[in-house]
Protein backbone atom coordinates (compact mmCIF):
# COMPACT_ATOMS: atom_id res chain seq x y z
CA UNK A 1 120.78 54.36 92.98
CA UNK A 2 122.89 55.40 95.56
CA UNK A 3 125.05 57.17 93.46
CA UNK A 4 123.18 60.64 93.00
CA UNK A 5 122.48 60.87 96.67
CA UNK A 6 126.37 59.80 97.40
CA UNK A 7 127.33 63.07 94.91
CA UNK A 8 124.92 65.48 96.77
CA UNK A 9 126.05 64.58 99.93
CA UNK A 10 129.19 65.48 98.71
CA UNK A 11 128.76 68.89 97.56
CA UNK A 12 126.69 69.75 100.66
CA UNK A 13 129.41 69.22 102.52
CA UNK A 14 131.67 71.14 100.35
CA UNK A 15 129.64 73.85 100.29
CA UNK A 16 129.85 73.57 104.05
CA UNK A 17 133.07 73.45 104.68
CA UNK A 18 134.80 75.80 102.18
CA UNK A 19 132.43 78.51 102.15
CA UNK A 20 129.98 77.67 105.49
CA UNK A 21 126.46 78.03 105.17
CA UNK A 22 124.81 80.41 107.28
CA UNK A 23 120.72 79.89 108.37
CA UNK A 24 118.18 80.58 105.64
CA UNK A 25 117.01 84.19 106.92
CA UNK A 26 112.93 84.52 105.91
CA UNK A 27 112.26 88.83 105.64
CA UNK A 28 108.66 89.80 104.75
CA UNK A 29 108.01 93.09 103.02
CA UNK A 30 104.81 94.80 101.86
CA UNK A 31 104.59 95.19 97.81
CA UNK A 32 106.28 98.55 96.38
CA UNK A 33 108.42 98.69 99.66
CA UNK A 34 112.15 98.94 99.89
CA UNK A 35 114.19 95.97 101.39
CA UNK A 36 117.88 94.92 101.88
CA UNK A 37 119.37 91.97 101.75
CA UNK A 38 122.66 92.33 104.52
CA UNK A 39 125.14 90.01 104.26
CA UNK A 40 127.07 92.08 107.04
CA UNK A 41 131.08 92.08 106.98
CA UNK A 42 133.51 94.82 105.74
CA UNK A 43 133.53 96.33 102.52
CA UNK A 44 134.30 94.52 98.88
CA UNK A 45 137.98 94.04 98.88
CA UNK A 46 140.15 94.68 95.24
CA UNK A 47 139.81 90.70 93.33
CA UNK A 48 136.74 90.25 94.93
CA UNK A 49 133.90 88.70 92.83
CA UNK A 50 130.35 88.79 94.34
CA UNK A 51 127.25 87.08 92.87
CA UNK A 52 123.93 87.18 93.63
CA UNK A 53 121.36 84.38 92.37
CA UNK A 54 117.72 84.60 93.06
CA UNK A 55 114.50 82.80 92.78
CA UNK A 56 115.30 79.94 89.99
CA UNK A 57 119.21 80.07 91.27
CA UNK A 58 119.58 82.69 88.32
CA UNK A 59 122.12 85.10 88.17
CA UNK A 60 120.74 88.65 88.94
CA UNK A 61 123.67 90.93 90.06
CA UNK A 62 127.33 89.87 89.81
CA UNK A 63 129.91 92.47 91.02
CA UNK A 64 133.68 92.25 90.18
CA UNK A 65 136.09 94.23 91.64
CA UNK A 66 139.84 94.46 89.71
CA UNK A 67 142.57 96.82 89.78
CA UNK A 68 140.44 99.54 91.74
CA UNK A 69 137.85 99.09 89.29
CA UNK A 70 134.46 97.63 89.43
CA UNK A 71 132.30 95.97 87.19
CA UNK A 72 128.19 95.48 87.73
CA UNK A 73 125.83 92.80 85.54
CA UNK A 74 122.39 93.68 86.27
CA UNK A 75 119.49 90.90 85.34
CA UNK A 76 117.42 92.55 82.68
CA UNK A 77 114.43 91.94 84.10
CA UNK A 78 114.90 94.03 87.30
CA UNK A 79 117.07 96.43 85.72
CA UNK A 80 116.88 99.78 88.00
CA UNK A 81 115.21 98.08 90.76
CA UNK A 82 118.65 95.84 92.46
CA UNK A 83 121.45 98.01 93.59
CA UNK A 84 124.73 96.33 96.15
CA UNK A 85 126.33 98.75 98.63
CA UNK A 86 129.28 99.44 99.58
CA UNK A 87 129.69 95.68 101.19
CA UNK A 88 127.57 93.82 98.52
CA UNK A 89 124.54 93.34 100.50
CA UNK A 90 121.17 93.68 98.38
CA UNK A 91 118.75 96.44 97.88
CA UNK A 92 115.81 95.69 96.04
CA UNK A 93 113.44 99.08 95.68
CA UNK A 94 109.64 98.68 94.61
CA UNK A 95 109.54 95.26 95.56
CA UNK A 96 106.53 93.31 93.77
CA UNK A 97 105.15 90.10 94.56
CA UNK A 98 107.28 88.20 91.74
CA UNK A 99 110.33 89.16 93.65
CA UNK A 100 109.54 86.57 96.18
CA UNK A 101 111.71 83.48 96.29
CA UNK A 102 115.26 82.50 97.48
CA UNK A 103 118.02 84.49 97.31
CA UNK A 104 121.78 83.18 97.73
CA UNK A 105 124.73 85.25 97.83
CA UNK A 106 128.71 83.95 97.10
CA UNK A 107 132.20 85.60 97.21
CA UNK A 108 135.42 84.18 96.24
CA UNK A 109 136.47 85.94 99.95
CA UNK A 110 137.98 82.64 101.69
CA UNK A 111 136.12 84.28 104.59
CA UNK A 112 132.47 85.07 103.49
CA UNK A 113 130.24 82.53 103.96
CA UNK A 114 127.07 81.40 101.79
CA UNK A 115 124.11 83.38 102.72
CA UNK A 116 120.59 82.59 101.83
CA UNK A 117 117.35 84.58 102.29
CA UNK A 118 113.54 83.41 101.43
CA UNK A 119 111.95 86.68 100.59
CA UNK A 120 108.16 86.93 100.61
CA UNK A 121 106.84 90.09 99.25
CA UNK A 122 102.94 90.50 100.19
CA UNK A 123 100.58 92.10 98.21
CA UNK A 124 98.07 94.68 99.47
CA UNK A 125 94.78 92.96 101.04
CA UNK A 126 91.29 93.64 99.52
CA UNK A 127 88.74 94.47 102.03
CA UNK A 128 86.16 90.74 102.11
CA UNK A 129 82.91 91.22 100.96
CA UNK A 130 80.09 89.43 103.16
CA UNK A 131 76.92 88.41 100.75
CA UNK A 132 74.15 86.58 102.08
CA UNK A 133 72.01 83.62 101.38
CA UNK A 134 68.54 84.05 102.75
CA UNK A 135 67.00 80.24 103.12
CA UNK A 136 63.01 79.49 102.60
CA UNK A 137 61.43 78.61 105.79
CA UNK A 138 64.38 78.71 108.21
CA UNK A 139 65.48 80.87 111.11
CA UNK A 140 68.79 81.10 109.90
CA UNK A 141 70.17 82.78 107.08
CA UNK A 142 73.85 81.64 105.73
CA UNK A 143 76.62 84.15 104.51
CA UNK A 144 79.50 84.23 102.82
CA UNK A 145 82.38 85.83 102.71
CA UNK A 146 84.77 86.29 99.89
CA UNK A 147 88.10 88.19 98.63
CA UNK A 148 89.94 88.20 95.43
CA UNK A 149 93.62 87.74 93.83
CA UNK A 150 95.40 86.71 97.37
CA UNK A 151 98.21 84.53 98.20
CA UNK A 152 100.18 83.62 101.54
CA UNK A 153 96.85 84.72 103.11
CA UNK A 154 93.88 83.51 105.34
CA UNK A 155 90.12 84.13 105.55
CA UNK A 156 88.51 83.97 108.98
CA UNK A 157 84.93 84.25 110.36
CA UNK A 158 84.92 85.80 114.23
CA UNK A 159 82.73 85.60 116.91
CA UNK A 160 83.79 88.29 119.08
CA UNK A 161 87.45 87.04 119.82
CA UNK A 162 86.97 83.77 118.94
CA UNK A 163 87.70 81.97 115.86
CA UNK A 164 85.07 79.74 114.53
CA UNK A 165 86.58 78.98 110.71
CA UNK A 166 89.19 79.94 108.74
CA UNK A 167 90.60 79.10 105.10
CA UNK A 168 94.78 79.49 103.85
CA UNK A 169 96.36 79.51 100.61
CA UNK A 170 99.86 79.88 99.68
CA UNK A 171 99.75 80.16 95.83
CA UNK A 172 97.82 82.83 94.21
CA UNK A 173 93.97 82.49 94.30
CA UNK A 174 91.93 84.39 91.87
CA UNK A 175 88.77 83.50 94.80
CA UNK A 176 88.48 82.46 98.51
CA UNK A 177 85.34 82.02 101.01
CA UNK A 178 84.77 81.15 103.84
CA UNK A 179 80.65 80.51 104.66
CA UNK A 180 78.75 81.20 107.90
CA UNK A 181 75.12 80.42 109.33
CA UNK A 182 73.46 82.77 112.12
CA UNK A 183 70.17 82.82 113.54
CA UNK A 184 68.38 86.25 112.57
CA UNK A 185 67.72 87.38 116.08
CA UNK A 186 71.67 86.41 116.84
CA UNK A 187 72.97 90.00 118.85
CA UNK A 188 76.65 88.32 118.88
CA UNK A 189 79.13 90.40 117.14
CA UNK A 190 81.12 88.92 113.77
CA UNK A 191 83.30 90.03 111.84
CA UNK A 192 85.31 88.52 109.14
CA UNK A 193 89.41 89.21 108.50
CA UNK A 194 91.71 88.48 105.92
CA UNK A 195 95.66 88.36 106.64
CA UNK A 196 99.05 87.82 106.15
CA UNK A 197 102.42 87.79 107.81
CA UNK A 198 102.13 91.81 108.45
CA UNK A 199 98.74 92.98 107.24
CA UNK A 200 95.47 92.35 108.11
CA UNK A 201 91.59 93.75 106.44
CA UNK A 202 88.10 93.22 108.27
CA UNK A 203 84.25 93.57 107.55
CA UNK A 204 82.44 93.37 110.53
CA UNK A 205 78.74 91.84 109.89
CA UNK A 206 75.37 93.81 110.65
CA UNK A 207 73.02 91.08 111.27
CA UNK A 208 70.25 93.74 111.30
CA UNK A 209 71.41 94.95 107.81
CA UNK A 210 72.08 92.12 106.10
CA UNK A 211 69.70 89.35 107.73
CA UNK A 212 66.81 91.18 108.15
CA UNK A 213 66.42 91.75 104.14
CA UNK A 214 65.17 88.22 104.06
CA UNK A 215 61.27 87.88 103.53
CA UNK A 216 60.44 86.27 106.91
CA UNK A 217 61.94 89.75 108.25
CA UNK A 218 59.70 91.59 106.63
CA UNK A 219 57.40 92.73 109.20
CA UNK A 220 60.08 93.47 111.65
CA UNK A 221 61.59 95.99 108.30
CA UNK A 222 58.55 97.79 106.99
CA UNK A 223 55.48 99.10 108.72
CA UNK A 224 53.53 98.76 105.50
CA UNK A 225 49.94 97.42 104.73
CA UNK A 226 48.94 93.83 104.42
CA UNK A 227 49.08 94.71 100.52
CA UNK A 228 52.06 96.48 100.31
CA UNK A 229 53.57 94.12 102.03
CA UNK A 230 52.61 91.64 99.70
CA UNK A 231 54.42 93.71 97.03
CA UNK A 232 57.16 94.23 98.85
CA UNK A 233 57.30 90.06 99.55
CA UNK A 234 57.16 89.21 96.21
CA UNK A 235 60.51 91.66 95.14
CA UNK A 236 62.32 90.08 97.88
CA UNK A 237 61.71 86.96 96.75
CA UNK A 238 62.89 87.33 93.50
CA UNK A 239 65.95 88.94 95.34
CA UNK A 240 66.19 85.55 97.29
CA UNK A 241 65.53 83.27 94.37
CA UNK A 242 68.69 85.14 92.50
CA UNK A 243 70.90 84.99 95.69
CA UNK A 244 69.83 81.18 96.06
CA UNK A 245 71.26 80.49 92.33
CA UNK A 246 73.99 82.81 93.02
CA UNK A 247 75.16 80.92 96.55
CA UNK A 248 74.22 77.31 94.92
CA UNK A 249 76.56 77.85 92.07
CA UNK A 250 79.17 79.03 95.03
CA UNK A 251 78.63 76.02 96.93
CA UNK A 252 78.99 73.27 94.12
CA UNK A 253 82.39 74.92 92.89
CA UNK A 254 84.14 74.91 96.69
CA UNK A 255 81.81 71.79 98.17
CA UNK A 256 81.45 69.49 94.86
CA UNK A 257 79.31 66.05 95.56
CA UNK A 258 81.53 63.23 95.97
């Protein structure tokens, strides 16, 4: 049992103390942007072999230098996009989201040391979309607010400055919400934001636009007569019977009965 952990132990602390281990560096970027990876130091020296492994500890640049010559293996799969300078530190150019992950760098230099980096690359934030939810017979009427295909990300309903929910994910999402319930004659201001590590989107929320569509709004919306307004009832609540279904269905996906 003890075996395994005895042999890990042991490499970890040969890894230590032949090559020394520098600090995990984390570097965020924004999708299609440039970034390098610097290891620092002087430039490759002749006999110097320098390999690069990222996310899945594969192999995606090796350099070898021999007899003032030099030698590149590029990983396939990023072919044109991974380029070393002149001392071997990474470049990665039109960075996408699948480029995040670790990335570990070795030399047979007795005096570089291991150097790893946990690269997140972000992708560009969709503006949320606030819908609404107009209940029968309440003063209130409930909202929610969604966004699509996000990751390392959170959804937040504001009050002003103030932060009254929020929802994260790390992995990919295809969907997120976030729900809210104001009162119709509420003159606070909301607003909801989506963000990550160096972006941020945000829909601010017109009560008087979105609210006041319900059918207990009605008079307060159109100065119509008694039987126009009637008409004018009725559409709305076929509006509000297909938004009901609509937020129901949203509400037994992300609040199932237990």
């Amino acid at each position: 049992m003890f075996e395994p952990f005895i042999f890990f132990c042991l490499c970890l602390w040969s890894l230590t103390g032949v090559f020394g281990v520098d600090e995990v560096k984390s570097m965020s970027v924004m999708e299609g942007d440039s970034v390098t990876l610097n290891i620092g130091g002087t430039d490759i020296q002749i006999n110097n072999v320098t390999e690069w492994f990222g996310p899945e500890d594969s192999l995606i640049v090796k350099i070898t230098i021999q007899n003032n010559m030099s030698k590149i293996h590029n990983d396939d799969r990023s072919r044109g996009r991974l380029k070393l300078d002149q001392n071997g530190s990474l470049i990665i150019t039109n960075t996408r989201t699948t480029d995040s992950g670790v990335y570990k760098v070795t030399s047979n230099s007795p005096e570089t040391r291991l150097k790893i980096f946990n690269l997140t690359v972000h992708a560009y934030l969709p503006i949320p979309v606030i819908t609404i939810y107009c209940p029968q017979n309440s003063s209130s009427c409930s909202l929610v607010c969604s966004v699509v295909n996000v990751a390392h990300s959170t959804l937040s309903w504001y009050k002003g400055n103030r932060l009254l929910s929020s929802i994260s994910v790390s992995e990919l999402r295809k969907s997120l919400s976030v729900p809210l319930e104001v009162e119709y004659q509420d003159k606070n201001t909301y607003s909801c934001v989506i963000n990550n590590a160096i972006n941020n989107q945000t829909t601010h929320l017109d009560i008087t636009q979105l609210c006041y569509t319900c059918p207990a709004n009605l008079a307060h919306v159109f100065d119509v007569s008694p039987v126009d307004k009637h008409q004018k009832t009725l559409n709305f609540q076929t509006m509000e019977h297909e938004r009901e279904s609509s937020f129901q269905h949203w509400w037994s996906v992300h609040y199932p009965a237990h």
